[in-house]
Structures are given as C-alpha cells and as structure tokens.
PDB file of N, CA and C in Angstrom:
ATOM      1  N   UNK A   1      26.729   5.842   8.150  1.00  0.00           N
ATOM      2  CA  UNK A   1      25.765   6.856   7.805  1.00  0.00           C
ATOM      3  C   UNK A   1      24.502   6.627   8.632  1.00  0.00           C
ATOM      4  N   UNK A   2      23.971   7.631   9.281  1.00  0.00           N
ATOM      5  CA  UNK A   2      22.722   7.343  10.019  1.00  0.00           C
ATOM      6  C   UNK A   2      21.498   7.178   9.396  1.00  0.00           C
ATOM      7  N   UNK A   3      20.798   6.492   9.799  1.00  0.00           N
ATOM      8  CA  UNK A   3      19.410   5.992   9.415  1.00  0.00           C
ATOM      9  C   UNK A   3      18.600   7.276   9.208  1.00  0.00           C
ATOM     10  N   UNK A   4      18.291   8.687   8.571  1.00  0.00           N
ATOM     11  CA  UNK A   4      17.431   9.703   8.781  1.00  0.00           C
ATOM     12  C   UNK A   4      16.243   9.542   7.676  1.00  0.00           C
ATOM     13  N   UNK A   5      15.418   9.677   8.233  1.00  0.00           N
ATOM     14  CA  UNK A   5      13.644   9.868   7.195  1.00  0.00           C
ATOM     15  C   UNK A   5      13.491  10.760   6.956  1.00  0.00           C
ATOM     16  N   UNK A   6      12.680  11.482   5.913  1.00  0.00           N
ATOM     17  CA  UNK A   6      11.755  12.058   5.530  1.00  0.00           C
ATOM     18  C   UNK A   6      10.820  12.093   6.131  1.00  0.00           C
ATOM     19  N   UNK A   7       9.867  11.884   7.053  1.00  0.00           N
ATOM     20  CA  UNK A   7       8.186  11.536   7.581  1.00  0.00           C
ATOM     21  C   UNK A   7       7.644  12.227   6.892  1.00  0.00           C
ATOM     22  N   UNK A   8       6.206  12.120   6.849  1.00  0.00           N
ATOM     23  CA  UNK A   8       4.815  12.382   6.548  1.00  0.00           C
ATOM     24  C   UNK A   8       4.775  13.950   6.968  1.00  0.00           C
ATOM     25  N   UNK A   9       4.995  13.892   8.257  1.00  0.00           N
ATOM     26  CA  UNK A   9       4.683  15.415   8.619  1.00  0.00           C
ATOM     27  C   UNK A   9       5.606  16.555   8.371  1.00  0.00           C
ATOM     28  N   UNK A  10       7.368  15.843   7.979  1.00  0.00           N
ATOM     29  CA  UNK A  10       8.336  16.837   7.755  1.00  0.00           C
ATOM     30  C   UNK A  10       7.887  17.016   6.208  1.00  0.00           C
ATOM     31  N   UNK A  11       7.204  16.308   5.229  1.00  0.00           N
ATOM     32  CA  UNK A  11       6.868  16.859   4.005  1.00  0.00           C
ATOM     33  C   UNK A  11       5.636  17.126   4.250  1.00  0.00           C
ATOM     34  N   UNK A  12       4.424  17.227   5.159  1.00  0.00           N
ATOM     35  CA  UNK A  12       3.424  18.477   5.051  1.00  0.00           C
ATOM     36  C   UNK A  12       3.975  19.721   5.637  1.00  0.00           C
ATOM     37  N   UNK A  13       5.071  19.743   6.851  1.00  0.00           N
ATOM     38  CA  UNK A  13       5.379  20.905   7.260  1.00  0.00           C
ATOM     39  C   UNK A  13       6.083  22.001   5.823  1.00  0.00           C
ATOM     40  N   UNK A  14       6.901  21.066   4.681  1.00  0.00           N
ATOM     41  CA  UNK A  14       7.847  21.818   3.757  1.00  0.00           C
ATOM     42  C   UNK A  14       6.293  22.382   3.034  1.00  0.00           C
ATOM     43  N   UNK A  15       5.421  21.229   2.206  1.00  0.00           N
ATOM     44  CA  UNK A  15       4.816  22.059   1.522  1.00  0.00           C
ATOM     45  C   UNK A  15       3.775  23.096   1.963  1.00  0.00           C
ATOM     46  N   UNK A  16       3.551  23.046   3.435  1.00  0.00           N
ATOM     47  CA  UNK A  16       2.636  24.063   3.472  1.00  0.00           C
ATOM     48  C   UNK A  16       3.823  25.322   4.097  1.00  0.00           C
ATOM     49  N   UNK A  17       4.553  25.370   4.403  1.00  0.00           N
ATOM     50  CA  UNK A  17       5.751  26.266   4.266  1.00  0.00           C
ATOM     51  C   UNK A  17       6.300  26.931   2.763  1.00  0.00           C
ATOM     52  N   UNK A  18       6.403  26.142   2.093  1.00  0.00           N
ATOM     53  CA  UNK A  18       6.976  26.257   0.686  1.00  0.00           C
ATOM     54  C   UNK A  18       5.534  27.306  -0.432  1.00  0.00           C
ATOM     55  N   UNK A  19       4.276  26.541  -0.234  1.00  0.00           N
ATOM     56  CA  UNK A  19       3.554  27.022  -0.942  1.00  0.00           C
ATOM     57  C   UNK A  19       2.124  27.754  -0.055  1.00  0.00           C
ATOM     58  N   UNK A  20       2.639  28.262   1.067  1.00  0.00           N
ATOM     59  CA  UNK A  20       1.633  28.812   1.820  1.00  0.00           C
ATOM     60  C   UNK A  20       0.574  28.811   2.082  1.00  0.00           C
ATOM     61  N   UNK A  21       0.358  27.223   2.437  1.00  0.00           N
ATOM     62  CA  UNK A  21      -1.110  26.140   2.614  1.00  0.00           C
ATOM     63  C   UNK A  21      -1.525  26.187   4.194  1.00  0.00           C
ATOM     64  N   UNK A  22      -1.979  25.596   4.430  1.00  0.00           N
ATOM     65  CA  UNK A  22      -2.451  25.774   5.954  1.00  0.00           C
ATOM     66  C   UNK A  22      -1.733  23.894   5.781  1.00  0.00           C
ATOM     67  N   UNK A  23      -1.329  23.014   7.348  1.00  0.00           N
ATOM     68  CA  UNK A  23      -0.590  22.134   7.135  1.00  0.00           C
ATOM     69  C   UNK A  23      -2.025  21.347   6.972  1.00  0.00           C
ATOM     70  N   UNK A  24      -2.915  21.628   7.219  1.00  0.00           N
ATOM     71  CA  UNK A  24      -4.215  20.944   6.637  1.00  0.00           C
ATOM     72  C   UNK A  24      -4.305  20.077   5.585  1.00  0.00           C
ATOM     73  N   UNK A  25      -4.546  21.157   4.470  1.00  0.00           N
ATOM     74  CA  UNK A  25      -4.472  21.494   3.420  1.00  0.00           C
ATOM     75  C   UNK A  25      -3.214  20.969   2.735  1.00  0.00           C
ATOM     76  N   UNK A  26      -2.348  21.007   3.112  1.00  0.00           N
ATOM     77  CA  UNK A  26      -1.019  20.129   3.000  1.00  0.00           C
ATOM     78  C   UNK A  26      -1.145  18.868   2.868  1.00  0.00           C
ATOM     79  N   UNK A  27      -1.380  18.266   4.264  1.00  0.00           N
ATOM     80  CA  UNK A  27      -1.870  17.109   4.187  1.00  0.00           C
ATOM     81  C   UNK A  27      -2.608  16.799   3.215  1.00  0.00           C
ATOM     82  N   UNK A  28      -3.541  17.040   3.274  1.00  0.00           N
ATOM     83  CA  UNK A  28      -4.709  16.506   2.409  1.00  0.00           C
ATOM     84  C   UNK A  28      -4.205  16.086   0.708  1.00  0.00           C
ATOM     85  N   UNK A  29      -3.280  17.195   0.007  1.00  0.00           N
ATOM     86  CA  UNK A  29      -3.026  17.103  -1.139  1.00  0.00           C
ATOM     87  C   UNK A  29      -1.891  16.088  -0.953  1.00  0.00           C
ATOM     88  N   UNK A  30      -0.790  15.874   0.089  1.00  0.00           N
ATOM     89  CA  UNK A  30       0.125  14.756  -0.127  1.00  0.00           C
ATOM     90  C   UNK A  30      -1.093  13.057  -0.127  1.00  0.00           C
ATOM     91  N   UNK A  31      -1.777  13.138   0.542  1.00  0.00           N
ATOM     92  CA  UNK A  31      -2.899  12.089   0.970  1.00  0.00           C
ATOM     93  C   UNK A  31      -3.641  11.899  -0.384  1.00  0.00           C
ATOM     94  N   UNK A  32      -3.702  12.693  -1.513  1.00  0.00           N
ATOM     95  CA  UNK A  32      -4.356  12.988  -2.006  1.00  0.00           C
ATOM     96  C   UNK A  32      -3.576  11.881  -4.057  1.00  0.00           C
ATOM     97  N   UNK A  33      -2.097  12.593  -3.661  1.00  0.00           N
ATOM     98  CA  UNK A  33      -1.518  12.547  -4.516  1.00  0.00           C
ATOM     99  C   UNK A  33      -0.937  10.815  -4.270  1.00  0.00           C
ATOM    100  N   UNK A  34      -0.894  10.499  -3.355  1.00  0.00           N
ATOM    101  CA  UNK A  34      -0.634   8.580  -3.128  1.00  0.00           C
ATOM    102  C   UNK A  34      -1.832   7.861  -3.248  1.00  0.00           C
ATOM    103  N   UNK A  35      -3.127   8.794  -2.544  1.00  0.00           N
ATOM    104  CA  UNK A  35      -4.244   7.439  -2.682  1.00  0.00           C
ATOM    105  C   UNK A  35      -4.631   7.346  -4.308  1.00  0.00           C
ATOM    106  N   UNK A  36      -3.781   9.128  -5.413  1.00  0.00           N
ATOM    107  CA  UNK A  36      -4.265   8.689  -6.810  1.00  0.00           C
ATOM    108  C   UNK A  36      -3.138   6.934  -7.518  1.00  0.00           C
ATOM    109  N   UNK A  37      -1.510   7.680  -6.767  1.00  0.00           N
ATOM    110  CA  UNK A  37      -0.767   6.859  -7.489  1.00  0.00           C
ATOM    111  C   UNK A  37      -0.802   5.348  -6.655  1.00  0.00           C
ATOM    112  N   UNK A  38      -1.581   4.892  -5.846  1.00  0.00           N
ATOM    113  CA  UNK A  38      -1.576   3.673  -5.580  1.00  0.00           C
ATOM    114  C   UNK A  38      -2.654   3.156  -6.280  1.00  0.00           C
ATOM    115  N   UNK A  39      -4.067   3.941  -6.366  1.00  0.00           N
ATOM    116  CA  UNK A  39      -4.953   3.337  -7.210  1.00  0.00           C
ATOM    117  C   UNK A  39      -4.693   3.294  -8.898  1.00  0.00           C
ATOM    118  N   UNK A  40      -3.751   4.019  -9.588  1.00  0.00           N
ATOM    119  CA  UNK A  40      -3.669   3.630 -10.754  1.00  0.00           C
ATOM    120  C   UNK A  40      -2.554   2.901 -10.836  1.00  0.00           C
ATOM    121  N   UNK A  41      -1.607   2.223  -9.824  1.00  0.00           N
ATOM    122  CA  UNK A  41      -0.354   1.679 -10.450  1.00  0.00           C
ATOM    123  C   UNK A  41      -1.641   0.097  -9.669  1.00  0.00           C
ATOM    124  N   UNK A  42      -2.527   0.324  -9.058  1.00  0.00           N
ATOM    125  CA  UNK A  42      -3.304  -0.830  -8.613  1.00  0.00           C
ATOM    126  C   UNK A  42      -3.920  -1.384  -9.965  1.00  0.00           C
ATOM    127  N   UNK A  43      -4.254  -0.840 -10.772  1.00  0.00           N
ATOM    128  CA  UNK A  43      -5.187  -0.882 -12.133  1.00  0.00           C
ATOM    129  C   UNK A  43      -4.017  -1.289 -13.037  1.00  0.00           C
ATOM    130  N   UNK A  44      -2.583  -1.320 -12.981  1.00  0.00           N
ATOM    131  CA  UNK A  44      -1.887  -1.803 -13.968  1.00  0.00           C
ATOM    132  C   UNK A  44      -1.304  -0.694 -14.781  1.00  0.00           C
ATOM    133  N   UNK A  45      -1.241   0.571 -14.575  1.00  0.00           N
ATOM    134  CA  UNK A  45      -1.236   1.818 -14.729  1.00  0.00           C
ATOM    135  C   UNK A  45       0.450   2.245 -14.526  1.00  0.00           C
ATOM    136  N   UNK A  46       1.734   2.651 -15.469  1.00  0.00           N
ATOM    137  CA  UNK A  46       2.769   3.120 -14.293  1.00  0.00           C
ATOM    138  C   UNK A  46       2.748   4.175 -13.962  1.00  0.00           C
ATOM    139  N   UNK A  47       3.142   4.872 -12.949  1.00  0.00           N
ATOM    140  CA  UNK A  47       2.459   6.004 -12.520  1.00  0.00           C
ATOM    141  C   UNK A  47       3.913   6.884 -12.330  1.00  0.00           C
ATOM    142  N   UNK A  48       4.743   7.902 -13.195  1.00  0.00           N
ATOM    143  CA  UNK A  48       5.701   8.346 -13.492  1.00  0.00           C
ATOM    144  C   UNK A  48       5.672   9.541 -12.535  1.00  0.00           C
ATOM    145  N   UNK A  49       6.796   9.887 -11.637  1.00  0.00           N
ATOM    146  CA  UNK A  49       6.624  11.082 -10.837  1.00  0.00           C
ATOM    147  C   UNK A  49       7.969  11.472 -11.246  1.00  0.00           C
ATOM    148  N   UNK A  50       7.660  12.351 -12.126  1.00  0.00           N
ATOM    149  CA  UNK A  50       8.666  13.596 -12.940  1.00  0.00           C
ATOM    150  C   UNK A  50       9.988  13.739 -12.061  1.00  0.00           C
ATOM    151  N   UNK A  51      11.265  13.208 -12.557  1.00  0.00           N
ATOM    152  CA  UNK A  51      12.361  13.770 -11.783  1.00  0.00           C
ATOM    153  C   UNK A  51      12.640  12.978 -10.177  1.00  0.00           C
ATOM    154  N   UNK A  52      11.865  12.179 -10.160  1.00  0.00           N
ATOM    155  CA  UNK A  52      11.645  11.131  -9.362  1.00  0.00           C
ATOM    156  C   UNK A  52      12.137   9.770  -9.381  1.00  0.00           C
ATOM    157  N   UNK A  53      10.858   9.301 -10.334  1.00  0.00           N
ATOM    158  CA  UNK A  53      10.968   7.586 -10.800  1.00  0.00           C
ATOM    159  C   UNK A  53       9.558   7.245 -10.880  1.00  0.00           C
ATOM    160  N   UNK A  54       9.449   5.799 -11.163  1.00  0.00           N
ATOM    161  CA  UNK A  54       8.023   5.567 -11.385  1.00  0.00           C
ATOM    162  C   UNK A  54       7.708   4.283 -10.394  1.00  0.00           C
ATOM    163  N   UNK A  55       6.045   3.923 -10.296  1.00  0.00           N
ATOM    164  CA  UNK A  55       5.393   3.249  -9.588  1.00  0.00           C
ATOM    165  C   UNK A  55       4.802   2.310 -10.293  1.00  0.00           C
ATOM    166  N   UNK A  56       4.678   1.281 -10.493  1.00  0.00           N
ATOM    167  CA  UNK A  56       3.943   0.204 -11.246  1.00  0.00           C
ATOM    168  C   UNK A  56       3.901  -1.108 -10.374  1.00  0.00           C
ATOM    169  N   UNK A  57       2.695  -1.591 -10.739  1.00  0.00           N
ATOM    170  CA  UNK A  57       1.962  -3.146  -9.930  1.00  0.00           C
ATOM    171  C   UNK A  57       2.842  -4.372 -11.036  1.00  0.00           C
ATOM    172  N   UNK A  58       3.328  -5.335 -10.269  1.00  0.00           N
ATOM    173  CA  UNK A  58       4.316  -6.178 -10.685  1.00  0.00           C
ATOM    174  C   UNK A  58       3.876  -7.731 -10.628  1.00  0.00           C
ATOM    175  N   UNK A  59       3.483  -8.368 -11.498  1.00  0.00           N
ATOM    176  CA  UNK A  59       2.924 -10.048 -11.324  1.00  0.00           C
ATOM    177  C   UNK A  59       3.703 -10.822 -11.156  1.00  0.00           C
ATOM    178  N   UNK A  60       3.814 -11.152  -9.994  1.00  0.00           N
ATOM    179  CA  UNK A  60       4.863 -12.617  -8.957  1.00  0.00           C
ATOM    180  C   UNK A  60       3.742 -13.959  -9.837  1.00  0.00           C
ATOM    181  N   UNK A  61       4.601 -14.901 -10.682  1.00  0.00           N
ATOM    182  CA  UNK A  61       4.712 -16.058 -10.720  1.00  0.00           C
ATOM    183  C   UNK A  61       4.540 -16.619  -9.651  1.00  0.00           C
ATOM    184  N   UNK A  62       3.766 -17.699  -9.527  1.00  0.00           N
ATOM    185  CA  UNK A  62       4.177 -18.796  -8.066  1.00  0.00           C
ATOM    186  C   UNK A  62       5.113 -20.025  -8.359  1.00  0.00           C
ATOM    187  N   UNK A  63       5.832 -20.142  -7.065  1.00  0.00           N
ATOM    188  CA  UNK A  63       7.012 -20.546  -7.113  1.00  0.00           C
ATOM    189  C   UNK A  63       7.500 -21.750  -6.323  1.00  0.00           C
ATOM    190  N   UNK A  64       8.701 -22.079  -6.207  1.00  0.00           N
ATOM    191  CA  UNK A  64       8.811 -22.773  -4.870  1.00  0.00           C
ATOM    192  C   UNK A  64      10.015 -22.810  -4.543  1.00  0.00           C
ATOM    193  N   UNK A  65      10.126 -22.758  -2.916  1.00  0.00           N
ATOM    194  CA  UNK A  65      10.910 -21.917  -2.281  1.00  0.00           C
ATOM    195  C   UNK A  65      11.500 -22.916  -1.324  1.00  0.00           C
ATOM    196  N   UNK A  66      12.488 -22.979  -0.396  1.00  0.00           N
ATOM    197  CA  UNK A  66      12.627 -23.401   0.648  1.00  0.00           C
ATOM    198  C   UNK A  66      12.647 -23.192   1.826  1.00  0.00           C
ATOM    199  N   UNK A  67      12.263 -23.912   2.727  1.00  0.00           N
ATOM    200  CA  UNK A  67      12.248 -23.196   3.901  1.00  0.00           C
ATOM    201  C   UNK A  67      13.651 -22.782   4.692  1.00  0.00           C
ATOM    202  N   UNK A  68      14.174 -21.790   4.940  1.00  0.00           N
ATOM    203  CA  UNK A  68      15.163 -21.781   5.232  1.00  0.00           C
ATOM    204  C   UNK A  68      15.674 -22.804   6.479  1.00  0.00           C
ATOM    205  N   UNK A  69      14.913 -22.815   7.534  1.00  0.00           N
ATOM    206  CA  UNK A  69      15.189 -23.565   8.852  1.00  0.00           C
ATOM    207  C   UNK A  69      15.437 -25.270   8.591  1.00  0.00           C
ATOM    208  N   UNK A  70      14.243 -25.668   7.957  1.00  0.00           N
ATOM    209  CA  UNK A  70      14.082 -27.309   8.032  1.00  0.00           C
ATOM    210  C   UNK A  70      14.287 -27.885   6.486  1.00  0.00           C
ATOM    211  N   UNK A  71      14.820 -26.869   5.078  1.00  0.00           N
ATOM    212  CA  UNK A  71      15.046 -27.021   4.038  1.00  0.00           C
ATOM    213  C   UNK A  71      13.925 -28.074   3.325  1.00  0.00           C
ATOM    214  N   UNK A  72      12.527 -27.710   3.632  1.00  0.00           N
ATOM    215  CA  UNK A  72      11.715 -27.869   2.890  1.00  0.00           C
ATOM    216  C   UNK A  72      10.917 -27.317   1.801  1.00  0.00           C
ATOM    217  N   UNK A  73      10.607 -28.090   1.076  1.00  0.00           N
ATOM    218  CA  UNK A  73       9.926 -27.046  -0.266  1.00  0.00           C
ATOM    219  C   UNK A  73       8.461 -26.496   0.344  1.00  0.00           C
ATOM    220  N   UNK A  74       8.471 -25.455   0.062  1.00  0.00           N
ATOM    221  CA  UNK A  74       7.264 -24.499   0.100  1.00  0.00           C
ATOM    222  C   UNK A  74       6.836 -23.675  -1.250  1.00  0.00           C
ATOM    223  N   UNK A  75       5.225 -24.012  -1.575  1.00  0.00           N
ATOM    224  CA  UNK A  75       4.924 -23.069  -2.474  1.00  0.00           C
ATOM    225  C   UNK A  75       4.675 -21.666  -2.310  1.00  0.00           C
ATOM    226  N   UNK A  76       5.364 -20.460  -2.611  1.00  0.00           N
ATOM    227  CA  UNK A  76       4.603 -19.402  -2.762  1.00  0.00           C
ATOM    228  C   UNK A  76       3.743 -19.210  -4.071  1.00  0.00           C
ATOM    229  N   UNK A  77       2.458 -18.198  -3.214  1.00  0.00           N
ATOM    230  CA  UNK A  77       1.523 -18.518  -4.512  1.00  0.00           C
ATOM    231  C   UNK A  77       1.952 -17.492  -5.193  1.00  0.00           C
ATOM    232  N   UNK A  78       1.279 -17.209  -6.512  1.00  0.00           N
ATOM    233  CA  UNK A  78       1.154 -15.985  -7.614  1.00  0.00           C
ATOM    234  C   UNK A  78       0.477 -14.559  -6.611  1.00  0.00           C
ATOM    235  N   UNK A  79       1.425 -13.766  -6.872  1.00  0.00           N
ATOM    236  CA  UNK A  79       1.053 -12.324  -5.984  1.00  0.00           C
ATOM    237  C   UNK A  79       0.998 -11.556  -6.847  1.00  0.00           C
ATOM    238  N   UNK A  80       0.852 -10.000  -6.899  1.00  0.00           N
ATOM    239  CA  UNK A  80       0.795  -8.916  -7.165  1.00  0.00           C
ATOM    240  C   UNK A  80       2.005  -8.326  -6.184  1.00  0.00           C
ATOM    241  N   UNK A  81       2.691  -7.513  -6.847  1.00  0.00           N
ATOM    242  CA  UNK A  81       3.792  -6.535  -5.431  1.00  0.00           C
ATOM    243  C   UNK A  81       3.928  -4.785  -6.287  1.00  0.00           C
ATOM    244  N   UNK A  82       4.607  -4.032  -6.018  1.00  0.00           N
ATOM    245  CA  UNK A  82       4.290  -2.947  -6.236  1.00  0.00           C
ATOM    246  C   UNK A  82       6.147  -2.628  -6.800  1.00  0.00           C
ATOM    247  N   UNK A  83       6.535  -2.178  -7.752  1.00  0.00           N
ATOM    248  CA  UNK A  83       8.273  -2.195  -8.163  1.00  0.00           C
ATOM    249  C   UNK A  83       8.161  -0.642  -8.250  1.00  0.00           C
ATOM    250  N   UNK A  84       8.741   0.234  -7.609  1.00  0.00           N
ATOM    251  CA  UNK A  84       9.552   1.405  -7.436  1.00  0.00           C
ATOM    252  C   UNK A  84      11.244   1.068  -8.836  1.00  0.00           C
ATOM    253  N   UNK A  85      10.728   2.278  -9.765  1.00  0.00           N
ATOM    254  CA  UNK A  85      11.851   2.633 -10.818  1.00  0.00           C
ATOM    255  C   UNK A  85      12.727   3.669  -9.766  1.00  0.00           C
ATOM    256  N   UNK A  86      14.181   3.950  -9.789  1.00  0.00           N
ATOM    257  CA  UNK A  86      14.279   5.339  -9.573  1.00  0.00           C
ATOM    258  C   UNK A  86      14.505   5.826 -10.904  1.00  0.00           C
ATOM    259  N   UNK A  87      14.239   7.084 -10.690  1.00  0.00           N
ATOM    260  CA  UNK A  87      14.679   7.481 -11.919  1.00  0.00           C
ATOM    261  C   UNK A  87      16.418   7.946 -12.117  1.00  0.00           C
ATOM    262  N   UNK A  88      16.930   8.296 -13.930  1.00  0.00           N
ATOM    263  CA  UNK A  88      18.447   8.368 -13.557  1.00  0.00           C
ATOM    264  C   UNK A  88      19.157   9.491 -12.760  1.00  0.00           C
ATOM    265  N   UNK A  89      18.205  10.865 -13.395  1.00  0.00           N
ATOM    266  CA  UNK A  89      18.286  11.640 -12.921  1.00  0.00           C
ATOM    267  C   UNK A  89      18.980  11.560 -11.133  1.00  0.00           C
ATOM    268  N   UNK A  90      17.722  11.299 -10.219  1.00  0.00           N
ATOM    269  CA  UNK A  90      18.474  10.891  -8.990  1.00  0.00           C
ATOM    270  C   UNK A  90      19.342   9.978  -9.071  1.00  0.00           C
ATOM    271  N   UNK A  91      19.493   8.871  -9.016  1.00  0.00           N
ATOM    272  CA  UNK A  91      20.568   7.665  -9.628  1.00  0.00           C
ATOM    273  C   UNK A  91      22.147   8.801  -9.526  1.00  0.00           C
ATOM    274  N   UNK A  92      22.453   9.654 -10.415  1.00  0.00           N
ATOM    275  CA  UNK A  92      23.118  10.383 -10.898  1.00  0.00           C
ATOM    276  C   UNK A  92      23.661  11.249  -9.526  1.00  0.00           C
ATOM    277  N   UNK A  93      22.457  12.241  -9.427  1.00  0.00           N
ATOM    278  CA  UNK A  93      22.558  12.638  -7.708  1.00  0.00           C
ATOM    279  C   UNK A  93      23.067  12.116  -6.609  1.00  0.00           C
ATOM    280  N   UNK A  94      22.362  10.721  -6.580  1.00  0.00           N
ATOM    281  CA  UNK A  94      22.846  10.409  -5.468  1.00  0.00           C
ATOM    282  C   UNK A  94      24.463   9.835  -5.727  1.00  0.00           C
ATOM    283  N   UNK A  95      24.819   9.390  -6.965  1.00  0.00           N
ATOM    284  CA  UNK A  95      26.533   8.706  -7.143  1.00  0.00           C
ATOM    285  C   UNK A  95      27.332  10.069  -7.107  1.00  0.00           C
ATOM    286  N   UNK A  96      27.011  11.336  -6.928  1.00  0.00           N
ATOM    287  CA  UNK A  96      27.725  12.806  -7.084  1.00  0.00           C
ATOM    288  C   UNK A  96      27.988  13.243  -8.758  1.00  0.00           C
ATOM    289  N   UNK A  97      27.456  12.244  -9.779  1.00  0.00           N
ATOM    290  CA  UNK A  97      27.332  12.591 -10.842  1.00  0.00           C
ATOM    291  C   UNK A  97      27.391  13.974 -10.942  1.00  0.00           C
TER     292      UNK A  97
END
C-alpha cells in the first residue's frame, strides 16, 4: 500500500472548496482549530474531535532504559507526550466494518 498524506494544504484546499472560504480564511480556521486543541490537551484537558478520536497530554514516569548499542543503563527522565484515541467509529471504517 503506498505511503499517501493528507497535507495541510490538500485540507485548506477541501475546506475552502467545500464551504466557500477564500483558502485564506481556510487556513486560518484549520490553524486556528489545532493551536485551540494543542493548548487545551497542553492544560490536561482531552480534547474530543466528534467522529474522529480524542487528544490528551500523557505523564511519562522516568525510567530506565538500555542502551541499545553498548547495553547500558540509561535514565529517561519524567516527560509529558501527547496520546491520540482513535475513535471506534473509524476503527470500524477502517477494518470494512
């Protein structure tokens, strides 16, 4: 199966096609709608996109790891990372459910 994307600009070209925006204006509201859901899943917030899946900030424990090459212990510290839900809906879609 080939590697194909979505980009940035093939979803401002749909919505300002779809809802008769200037691709401006397009932009701006996709730009608009990530810098909200990164700053509230940043705040601890999950941030549910209907028919989608959801976005939530995730607390990494620190740990210890090995190095793969010279099989030494290494600490990783305590992080923050960002966990993508899908939702079932797609889940479903994509198995041909």
């Amino acid at each position: 199966m080939a590697n194909v994307s979505f980009s940035h600009g093939e979803m401002k070209d749909f919505i300002a096609d779809k809802f008769q925006l200037s691709k401006k204006t397009a932009d701006e509201v996709i730009k608009a709608i990530f810098e909200k859901a990164v700053e509230e899943a940043t705040e601890g917030k999950t941030v549910a996109l209907h028919g989608l899946g959801s976005v939530k900030k995730q607390d990494r424990a620190e740990r210890v790891a090995r190095n793969p090459q010279t099989g030494e212990p290494i600490t990783i510290p305590a992080h923050s990372t960002i966990k993508v839900t899908i939702s079932k809906k797609v889940k479903d879609q994509v198995k041909g459910i």
